[in-house]
C-alpha atoms as a PDB file:
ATOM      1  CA  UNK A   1       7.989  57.050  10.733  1.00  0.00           C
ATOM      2  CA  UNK A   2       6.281  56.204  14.059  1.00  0.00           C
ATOM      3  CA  UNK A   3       8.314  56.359  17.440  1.00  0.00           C
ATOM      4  CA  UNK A   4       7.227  52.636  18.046  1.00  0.00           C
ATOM      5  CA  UNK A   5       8.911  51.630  14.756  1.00  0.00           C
ATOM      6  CA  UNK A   6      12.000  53.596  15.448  1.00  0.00           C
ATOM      7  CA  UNK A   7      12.144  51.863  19.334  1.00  0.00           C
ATOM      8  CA  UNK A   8      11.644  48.703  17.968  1.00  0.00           C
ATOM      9  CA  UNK A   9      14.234  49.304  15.130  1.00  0.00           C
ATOM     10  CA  UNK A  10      16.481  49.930  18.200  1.00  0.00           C
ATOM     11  CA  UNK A  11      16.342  46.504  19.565  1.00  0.00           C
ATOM     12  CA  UNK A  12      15.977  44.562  16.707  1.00  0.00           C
ATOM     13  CA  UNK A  13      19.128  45.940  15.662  1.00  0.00           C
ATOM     14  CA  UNK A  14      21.235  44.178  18.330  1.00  0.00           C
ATOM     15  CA  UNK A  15      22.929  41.003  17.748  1.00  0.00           C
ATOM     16  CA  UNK A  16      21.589  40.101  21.599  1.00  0.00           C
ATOM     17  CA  UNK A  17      17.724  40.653  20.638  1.00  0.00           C
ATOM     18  CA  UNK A  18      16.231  37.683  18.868  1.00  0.00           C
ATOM     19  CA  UNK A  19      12.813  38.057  20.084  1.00  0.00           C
ATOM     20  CA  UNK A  20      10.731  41.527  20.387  1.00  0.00           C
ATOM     21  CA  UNK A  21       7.637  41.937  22.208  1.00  0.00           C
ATOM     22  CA  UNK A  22       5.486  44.717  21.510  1.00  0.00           C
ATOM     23  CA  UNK A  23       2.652  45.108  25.052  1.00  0.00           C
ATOM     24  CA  UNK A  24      -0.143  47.623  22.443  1.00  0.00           C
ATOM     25  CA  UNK A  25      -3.393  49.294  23.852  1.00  0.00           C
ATOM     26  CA  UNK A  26      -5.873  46.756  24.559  1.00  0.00           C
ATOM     27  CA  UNK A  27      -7.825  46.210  21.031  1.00  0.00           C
ATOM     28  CA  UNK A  28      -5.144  47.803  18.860  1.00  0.00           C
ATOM     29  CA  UNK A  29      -2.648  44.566  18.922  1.00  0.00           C
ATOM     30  CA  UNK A  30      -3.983  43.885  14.721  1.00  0.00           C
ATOM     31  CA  UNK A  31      -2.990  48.271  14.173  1.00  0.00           C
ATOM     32  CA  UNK A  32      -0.171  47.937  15.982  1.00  0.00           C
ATOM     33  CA  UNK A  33       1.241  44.719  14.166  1.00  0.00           C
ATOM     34  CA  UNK A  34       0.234  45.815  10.898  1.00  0.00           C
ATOM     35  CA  UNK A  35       2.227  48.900  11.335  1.00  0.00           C
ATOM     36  CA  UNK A  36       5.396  47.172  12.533  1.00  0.00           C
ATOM     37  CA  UNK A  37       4.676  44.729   8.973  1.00  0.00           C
ATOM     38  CA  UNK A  38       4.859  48.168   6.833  1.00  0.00           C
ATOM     39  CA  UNK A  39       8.134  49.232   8.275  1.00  0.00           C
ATOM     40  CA  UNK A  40       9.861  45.747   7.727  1.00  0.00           C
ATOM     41  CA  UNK A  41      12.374  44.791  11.187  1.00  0.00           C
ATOM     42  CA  UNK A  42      15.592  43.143   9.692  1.00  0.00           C
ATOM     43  CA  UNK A  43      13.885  39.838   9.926  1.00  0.00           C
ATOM     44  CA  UNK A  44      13.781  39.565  13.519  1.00  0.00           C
ATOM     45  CA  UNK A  45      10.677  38.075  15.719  1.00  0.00           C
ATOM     46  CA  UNK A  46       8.251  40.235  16.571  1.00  0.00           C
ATOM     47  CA  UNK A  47       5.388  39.303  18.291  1.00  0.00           C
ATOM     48  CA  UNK A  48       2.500  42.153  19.245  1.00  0.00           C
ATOM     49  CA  UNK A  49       0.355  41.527  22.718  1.00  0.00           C
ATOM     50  CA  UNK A  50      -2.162  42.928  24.332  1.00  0.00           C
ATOM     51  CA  UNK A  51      -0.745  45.147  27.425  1.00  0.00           C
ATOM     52  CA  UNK A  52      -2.337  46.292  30.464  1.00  0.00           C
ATOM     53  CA  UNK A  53      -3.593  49.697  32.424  1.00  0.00           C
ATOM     54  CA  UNK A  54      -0.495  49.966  33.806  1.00  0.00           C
ATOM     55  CA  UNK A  55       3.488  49.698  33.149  1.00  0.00           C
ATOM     56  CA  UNK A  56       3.664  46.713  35.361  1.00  0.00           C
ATOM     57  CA  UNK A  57       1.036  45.061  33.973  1.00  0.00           C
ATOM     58  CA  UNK A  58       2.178  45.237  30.327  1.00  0.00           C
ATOM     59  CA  UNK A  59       5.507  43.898  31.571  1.00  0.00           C
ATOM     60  CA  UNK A  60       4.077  41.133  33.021  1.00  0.00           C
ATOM     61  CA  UNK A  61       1.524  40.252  29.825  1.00  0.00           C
ATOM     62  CA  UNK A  62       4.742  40.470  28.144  1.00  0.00           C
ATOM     63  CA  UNK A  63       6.869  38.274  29.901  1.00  0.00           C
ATOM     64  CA  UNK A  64       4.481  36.024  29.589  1.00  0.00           C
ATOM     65  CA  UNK A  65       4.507  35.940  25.385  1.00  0.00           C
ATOM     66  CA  UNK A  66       8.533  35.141  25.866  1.00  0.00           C
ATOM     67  CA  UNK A  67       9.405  31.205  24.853  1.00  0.00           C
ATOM     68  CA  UNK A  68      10.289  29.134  28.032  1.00  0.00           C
ATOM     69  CA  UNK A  69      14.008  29.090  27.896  1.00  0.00           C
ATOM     70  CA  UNK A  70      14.496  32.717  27.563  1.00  0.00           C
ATOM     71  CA  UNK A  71      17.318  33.443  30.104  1.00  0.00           C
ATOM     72  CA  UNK A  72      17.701  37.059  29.515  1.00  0.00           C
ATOM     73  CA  UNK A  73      14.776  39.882  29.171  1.00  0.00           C
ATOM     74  CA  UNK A  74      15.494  43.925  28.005  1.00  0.00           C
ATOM     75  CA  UNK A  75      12.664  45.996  29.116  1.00  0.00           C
ATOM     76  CA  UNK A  76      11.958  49.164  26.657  1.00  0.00           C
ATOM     77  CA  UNK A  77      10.297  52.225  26.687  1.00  0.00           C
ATOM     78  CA  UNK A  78       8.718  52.897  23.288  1.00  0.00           C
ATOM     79  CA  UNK A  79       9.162  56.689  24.265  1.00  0.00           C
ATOM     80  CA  UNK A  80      13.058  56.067  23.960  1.00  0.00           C
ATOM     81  CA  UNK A  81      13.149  55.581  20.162  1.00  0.00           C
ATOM     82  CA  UNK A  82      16.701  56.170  19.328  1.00  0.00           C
ATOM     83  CA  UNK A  83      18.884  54.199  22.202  1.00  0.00           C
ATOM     84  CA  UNK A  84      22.250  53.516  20.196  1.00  0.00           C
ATOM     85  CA  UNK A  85      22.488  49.503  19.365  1.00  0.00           C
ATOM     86  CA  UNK A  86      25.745  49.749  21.632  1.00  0.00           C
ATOM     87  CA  UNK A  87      23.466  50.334  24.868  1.00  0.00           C
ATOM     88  CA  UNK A  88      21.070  47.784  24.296  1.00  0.00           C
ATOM     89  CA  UNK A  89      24.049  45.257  23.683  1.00  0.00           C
ATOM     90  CA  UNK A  90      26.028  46.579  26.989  1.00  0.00           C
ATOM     91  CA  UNK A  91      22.758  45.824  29.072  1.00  0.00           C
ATOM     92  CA  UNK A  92      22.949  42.741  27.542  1.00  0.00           C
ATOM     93  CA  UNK A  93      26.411  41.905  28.397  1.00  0.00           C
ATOM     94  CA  UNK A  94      25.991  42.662  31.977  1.00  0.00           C
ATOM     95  CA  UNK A  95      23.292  40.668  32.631  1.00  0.00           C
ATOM     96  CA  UNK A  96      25.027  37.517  30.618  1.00  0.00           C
ATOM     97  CA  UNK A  97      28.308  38.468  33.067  1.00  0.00           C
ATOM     98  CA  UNK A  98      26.155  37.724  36.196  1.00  0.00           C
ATOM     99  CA  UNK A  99      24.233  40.674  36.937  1.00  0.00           C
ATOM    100  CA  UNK A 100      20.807  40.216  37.474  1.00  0.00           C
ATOM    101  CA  UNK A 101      19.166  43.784  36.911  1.00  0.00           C
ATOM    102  CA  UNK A 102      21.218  46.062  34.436  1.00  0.00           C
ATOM    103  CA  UNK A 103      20.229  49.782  34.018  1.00  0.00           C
ATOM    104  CA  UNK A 104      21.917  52.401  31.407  1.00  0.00           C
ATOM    105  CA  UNK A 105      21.895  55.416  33.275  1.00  0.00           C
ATOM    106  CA  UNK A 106      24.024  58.867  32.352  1.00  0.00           C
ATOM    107  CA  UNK A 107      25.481  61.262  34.990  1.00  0.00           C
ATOM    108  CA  UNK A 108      23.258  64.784  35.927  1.00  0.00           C
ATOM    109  CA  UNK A 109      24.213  68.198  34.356  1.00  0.00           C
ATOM    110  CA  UNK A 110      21.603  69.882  36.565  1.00  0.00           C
ATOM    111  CA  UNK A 111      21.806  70.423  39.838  1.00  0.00           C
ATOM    112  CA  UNK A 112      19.011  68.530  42.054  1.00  0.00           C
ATOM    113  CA  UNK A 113      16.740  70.250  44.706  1.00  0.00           C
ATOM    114  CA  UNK A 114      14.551  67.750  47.112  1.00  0.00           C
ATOM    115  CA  UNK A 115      11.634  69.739  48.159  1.00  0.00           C
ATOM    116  CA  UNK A 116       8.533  69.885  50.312  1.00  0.00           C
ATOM    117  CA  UNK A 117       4.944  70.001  48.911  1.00  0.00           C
ATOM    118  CA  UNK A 118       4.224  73.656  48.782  1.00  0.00           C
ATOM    119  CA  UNK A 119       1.695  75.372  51.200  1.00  0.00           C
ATOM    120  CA  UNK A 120      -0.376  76.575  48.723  1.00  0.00           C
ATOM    121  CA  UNK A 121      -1.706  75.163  45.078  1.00  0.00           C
ATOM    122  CA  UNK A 122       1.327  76.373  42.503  1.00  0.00           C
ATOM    123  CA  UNK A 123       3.502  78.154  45.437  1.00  0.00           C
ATOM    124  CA  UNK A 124       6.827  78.106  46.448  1.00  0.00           C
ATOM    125  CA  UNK A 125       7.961  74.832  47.076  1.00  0.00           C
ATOM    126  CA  UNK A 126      10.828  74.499  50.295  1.00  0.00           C
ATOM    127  CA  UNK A 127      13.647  73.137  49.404  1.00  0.00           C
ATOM    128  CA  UNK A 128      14.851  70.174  51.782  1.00  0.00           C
ATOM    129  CA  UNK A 129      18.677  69.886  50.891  1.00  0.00           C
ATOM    130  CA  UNK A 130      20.054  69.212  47.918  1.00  0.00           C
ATOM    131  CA  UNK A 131      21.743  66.023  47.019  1.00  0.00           C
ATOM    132  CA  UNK A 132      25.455  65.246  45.982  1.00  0.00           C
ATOM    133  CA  UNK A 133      24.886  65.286  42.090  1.00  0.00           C
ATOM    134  CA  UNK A 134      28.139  63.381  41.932  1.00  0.00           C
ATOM    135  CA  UNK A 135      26.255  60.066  42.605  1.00  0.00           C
ATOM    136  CA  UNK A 136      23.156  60.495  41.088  1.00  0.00           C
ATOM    137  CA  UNK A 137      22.467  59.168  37.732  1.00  0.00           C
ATOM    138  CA  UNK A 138      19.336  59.461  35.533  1.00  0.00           C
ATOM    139  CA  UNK A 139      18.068  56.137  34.534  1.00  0.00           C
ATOM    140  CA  UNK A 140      17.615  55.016  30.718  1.00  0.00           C
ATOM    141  CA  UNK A 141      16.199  52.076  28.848  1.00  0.00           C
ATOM    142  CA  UNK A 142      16.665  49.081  27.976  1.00  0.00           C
ATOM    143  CA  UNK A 143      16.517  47.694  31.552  1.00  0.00           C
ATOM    144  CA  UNK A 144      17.820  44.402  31.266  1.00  0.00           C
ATOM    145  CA  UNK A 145      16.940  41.603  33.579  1.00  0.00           C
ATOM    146  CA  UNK A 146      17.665  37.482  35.086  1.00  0.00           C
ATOM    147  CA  UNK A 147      13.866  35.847  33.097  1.00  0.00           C
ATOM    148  CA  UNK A 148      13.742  34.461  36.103  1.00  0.00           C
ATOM    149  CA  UNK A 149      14.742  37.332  38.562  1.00  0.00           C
ATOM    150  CA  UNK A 150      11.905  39.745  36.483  1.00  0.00           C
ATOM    151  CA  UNK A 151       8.878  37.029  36.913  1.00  0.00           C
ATOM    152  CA  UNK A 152       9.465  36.886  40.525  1.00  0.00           C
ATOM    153  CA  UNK A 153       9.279  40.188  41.649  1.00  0.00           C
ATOM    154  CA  UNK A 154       6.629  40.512  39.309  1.00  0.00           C
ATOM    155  CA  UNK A 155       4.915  37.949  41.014  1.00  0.00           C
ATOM    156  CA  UNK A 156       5.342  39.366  44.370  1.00  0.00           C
ATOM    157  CA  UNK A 157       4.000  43.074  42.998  1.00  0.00           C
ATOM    158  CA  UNK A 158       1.042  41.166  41.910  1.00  0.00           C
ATOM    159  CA  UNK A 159       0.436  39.511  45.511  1.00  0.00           C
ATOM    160  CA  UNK A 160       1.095  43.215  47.029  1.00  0.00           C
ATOM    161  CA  UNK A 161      -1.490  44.855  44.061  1.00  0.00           C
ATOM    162  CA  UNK A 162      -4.190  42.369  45.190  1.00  0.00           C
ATOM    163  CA  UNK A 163      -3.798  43.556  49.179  1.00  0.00           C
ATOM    164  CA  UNK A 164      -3.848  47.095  47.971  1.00  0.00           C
ATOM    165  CA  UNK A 165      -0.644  47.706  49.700  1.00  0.00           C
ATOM    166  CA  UNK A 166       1.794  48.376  46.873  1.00  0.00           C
ATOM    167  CA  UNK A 167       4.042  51.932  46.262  1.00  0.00           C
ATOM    168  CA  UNK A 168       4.028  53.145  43.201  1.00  0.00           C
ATOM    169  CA  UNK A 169       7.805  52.527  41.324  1.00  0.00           C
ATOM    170  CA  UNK A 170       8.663  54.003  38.133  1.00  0.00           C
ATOM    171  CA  UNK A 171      10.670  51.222  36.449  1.00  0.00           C
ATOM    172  CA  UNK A 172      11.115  47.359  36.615  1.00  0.00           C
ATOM    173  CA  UNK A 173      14.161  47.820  38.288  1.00  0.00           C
ATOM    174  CA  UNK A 174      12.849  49.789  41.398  1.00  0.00           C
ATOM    175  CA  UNK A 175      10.808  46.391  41.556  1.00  0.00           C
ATOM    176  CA  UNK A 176      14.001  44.603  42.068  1.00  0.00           C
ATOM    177  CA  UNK A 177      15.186  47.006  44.591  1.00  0.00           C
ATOM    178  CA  UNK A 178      12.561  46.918  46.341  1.00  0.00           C
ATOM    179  CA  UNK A 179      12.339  42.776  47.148  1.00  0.00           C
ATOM    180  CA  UNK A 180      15.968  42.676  48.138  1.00  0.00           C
ATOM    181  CA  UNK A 181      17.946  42.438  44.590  1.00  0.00           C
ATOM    182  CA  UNK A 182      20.901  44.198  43.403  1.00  0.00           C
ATOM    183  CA  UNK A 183      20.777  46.593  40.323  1.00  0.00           C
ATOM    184  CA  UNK A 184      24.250  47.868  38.729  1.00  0.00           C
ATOM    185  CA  UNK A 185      24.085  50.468  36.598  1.00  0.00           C
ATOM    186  CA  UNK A 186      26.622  50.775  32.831  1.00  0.00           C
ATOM    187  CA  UNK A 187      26.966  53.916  31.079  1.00  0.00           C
ATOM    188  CA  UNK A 188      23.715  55.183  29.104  1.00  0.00           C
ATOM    189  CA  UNK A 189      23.755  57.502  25.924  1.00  0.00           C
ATOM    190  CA  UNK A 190      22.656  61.149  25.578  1.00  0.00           C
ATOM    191  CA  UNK A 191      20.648  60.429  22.460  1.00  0.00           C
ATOM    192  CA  UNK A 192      18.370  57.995  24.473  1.00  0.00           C
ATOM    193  CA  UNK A 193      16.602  60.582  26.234  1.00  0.00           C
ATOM    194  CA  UNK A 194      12.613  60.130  26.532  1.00  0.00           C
ATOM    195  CA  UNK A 195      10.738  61.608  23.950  1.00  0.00           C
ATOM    196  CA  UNK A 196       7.919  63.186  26.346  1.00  0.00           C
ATOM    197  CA  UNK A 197       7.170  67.173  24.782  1.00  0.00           C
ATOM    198  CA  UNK A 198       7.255  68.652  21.980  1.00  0.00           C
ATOM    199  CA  UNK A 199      10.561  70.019  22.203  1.00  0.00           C
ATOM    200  CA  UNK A 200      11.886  66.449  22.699  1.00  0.00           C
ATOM    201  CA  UNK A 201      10.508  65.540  19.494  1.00  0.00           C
ATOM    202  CA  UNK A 202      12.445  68.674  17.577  1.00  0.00           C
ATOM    203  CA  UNK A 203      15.479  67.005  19.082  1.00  0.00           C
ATOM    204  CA  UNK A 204      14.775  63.427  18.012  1.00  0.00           C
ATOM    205  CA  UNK A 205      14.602  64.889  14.728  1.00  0.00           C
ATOM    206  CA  UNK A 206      17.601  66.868  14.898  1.00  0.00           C
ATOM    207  CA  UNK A 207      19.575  63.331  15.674  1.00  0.00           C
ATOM    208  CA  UNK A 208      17.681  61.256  13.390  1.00  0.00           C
ATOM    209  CA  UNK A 209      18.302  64.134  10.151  1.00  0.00           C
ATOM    210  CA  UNK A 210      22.378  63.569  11.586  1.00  0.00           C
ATOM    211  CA  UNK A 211      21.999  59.843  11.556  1.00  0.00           C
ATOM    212  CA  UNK A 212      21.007  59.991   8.387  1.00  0.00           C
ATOM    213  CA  UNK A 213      23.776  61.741   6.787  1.00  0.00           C
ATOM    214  CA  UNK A 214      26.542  60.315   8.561  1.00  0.00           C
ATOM    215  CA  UNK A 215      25.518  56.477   7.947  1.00  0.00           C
ATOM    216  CA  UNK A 216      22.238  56.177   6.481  1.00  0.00           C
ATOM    217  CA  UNK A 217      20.448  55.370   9.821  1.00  0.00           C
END
């Protein structure tokens, strides 16, 4: 079964979803729905749109394919296939509690070096200092989000995009950050890491063959 249908799966699964938007490659919106149709969702709305070149942009196409009257809006990484149903609901909480940007995000095991670029192409890298791991957490998906808080910095990144003078941010919420709005963070899940190399994907098995014979996932 394909990541998407597993990440999508994921959402639909949550009492809080009752509307998921899949941004596809440019041209492959008819692929991409058809194979979302072959997997069958729990009868939930799923509506396939073209996305963009860019993270940002496919948010934005997104938002834009969500009903007026939408309040609340999870942002999902297709490359997170198996966040538990009780993360995606706990985003969703927060954000219905007041919050207007919500992040899952789980503690560091590692150890965390800031360095300098190194001298040399592939050489030693100096290290800077090294941060207090105690309050550092990696951030997860679903992001969750205020409709209204998510089009307007959206808006503004647009504005910034068009005067070429917009920094590169990783997630929707370092868009919020960066116009002034608070983010909060609520405990993540292991098993939502981001399937990115192979070895990730021997581990997504490893959970899903688990899932499977504990509950039938």
């Amino acid at each position: 079964m394909p990541l998407l249908v597993h990440a999508v799966r994921a959402l639909a699964r949550s009492r809080a979803v009752g509307l998921v938007v899949v941004a596809a490659p440019p041209g492959g919106e008819a692929e991409v729905a058809a194979l979302l149709d072959s997997h069958g969702l729990d009868g939930k709305d799923v509506r396939v749109v073209a996305g963009g070149a860019t993270r940002q942009e496919s948010v934005r196409l997104g938002l834009a394919a969500i009903p007026a009257g939408t309040e609340i809006v999870l942002v999902h990484d297709a490359a997170r296939p198996l966040v538990p149903v009780d993360v995606v609901d706990a985003v969703a909480a927060a954000v219905r509690a007041g919050a207007e940007a919500v992040v899952p995000a789980v503690p560091l095991a590692d150890t965390v070096k800031r360095v300098a670029s190194a001298t040399t192409p592939g050489g030693p890298e100096p290290v800077l200092d090294t941060p207090e791991r105690a309050t550092l957490r990696a951030v997860q998906t679903p992001q969750g989000f205020r409709r209204d808080t998510l089009h307007e910095v959206h808006q503004k990144a647009l504005a910034e995009e068009a005067d070429g003078a917009l920094p590169p941010v990783t997630d929707d919420a370092g868009l919020v950050e960066r116009y002034g709005g608070q983010v909060v963070v609520v405990p993540g899940h292991e098993e939502a890491f981001k399937v990115t190399r192979p070895l990730d994907l021997v581990l997504a098995e490893a959970v899903l063959a688990r899932r499977r014979a504990s509950d039938g996932f």
